[in-house]
C-alpha atoms as a PDB file:
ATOM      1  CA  UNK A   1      92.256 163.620  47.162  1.00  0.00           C
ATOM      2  CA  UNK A   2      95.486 161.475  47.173  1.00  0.00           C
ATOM      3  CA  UNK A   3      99.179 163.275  48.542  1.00  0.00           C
ATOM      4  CA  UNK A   4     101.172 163.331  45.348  1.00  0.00           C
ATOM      5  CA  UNK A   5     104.493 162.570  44.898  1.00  0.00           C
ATOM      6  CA  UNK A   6     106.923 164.984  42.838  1.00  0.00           C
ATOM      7  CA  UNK A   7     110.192 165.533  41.900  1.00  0.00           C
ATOM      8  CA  UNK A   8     112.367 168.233  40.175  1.00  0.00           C
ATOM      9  CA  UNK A   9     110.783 167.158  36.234  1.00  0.00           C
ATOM     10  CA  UNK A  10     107.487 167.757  37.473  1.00  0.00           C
ATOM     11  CA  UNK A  11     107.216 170.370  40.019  1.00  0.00           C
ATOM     12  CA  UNK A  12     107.288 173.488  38.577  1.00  0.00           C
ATOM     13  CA  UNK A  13     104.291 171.742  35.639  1.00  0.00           C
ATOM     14  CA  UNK A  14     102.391 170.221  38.506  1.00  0.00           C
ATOM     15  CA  UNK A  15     101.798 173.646  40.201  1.00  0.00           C
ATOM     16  CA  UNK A  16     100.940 175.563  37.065  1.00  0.00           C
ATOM     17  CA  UNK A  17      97.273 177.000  37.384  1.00  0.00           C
ATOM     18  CA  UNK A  18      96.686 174.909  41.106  1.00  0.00           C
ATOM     19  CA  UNK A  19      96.558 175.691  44.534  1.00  0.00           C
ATOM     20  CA  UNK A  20      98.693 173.405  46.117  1.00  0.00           C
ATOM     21  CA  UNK A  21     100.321 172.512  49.427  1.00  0.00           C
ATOM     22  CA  UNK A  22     103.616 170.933  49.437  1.00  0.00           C
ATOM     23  CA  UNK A  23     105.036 168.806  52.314  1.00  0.00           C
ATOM     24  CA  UNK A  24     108.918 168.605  52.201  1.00  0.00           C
ATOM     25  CA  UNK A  25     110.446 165.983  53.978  1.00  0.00           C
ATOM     26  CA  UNK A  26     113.685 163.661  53.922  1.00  0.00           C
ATOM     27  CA  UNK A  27     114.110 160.017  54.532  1.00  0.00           C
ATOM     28  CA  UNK A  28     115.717 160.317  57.801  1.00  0.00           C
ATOM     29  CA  UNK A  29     113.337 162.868  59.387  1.00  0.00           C
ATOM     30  CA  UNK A  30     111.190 161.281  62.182  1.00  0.00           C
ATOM     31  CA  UNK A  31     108.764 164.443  61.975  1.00  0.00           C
ATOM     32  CA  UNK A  32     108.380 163.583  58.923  1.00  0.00           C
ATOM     33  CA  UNK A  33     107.282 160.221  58.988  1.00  0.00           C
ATOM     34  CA  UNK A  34     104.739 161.261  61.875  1.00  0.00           C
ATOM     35  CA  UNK A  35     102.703 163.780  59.903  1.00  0.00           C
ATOM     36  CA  UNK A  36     102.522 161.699  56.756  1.00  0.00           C
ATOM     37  CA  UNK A  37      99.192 160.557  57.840  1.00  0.00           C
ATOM     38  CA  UNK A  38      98.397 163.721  59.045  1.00  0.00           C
ATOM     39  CA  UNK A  39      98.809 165.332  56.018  1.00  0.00           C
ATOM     40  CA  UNK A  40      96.745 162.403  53.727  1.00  0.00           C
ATOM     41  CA  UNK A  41      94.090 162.988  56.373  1.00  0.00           C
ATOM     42  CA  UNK A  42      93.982 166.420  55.654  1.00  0.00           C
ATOM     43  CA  UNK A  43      94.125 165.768  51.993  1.00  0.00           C
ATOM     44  CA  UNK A  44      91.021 163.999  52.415  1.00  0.00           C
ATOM     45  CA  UNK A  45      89.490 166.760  54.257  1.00  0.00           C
ATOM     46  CA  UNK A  46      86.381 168.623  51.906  1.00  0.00           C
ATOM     47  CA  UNK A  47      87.303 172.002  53.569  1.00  0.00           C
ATOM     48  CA  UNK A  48      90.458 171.680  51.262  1.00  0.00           C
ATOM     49  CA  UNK A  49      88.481 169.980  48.072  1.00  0.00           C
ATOM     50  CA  UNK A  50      90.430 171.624  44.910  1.00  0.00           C
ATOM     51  CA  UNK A  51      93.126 172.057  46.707  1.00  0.00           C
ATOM     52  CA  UNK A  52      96.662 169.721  45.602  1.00  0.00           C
ATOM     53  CA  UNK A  53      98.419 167.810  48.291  1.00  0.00           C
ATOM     54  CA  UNK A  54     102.038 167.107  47.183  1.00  0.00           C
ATOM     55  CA  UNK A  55     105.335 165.285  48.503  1.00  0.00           C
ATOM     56  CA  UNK A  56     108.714 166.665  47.809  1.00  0.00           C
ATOM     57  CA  UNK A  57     111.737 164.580  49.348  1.00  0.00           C
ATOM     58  CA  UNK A  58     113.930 168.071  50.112  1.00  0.00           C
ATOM     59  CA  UNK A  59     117.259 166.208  49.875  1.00  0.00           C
ATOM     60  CA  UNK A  60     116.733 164.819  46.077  1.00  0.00           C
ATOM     61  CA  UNK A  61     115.300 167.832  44.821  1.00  0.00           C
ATOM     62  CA  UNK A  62     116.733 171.114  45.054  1.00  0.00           C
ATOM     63  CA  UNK A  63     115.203 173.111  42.621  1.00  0.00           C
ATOM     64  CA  UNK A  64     111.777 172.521  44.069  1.00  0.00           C
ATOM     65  CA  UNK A  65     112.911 173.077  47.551  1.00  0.00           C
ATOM     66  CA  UNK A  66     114.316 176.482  46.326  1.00  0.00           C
ATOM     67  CA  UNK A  67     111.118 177.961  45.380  1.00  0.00           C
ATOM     68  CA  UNK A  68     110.017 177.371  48.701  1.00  0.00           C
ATOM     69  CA  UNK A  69     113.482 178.685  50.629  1.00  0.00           C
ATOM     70  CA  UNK A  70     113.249 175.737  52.924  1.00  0.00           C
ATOM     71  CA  UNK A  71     114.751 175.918  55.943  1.00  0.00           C
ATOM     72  CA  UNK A  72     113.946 173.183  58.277  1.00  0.00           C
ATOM     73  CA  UNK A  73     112.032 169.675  57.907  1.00  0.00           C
ATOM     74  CA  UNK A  74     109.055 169.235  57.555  1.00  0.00           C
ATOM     75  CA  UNK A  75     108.441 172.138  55.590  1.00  0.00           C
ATOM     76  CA  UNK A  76     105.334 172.979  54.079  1.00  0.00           C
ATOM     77  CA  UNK A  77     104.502 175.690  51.701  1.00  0.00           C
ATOM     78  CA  UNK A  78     101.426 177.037  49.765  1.00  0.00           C
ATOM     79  CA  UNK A  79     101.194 177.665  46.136  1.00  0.00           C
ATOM     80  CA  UNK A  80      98.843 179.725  44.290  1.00  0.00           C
ATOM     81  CA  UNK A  81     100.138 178.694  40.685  1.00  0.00           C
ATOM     82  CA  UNK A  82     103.700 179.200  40.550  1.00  0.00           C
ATOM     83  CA  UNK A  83     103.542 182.048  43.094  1.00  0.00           C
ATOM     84  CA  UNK A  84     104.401 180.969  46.723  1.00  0.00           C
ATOM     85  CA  UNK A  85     101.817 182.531  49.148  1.00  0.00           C
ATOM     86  CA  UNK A  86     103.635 181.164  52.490  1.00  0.00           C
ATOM     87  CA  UNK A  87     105.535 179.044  54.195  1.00  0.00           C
ATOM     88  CA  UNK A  88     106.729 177.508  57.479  1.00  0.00           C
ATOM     89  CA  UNK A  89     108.105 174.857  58.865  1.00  0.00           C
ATOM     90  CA  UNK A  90     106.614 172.944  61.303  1.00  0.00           C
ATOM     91  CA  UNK A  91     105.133 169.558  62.735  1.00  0.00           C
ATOM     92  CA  UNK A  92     101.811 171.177  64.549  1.00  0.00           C
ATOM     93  CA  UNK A  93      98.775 170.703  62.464  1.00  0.00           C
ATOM     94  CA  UNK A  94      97.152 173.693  63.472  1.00  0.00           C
ATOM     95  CA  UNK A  95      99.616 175.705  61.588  1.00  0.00           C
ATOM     96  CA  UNK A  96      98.787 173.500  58.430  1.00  0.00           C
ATOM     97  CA  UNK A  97      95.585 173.891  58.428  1.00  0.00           C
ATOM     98  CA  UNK A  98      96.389 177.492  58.809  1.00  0.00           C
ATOM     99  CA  UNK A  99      98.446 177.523  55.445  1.00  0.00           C
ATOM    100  CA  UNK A 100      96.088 175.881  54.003  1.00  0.00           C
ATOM    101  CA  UNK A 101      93.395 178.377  54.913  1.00  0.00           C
ATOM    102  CA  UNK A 102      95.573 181.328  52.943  1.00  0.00           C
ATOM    103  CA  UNK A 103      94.932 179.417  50.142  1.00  0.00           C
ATOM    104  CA  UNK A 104      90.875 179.195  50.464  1.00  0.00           C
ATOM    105  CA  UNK A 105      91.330 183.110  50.845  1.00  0.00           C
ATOM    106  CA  UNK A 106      93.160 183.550  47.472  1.00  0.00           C
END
């Protein structure tokens, strides 16, 4: 599954009745950039089939990052509908893969 790319008109639609990860990230972050291909990787990953992989750039939109109380870039948190099940920021995979495995549990 392809990393999609929302903003503040379609976040809140896009999560409706989906288990989703979001990465947020900003233009100048260098962690960032490095687990881009991380995260399409993981994306790609059939442990994580049904699950949506989505791009937020934290500077542009606020409301989305405030559903997530982001802290710190990259960010990433997990979404079962419109309910947040956790969060964290980090650049470590293992943690990921970790958020993403609350989801599979929900």
């Amino acid at each position: 599954m392809a990393v999609t790319v929302l903003d503040d008109s379609n976040f809140k639609e896009a999560l409706a009745e989906n288990k989703t990860i979001v990465k947020y990230f900003a233009g100048w972050c260098g962690n960032c950039r490095l687990f881009t291909p991380k995260f399409k990787r993981l994306s790609e990953d059939e442990r994580f089939q049904g699950i949506n992989f989505v791009d937020v750039d934290a500077e542009k939109n606020p409301e989305a990052r405030k559903l997530a109380n982001v802290t710190n870039l990259p960010f990433f948190a997990v979404f079962d509908g419109d309910k947040l099940i956790d969060a964290k920021a980090t650049s470590k995979e293992d943690a990921v893969v970790e958020l993403l495995g609350k989801l599979n549990n929900n």
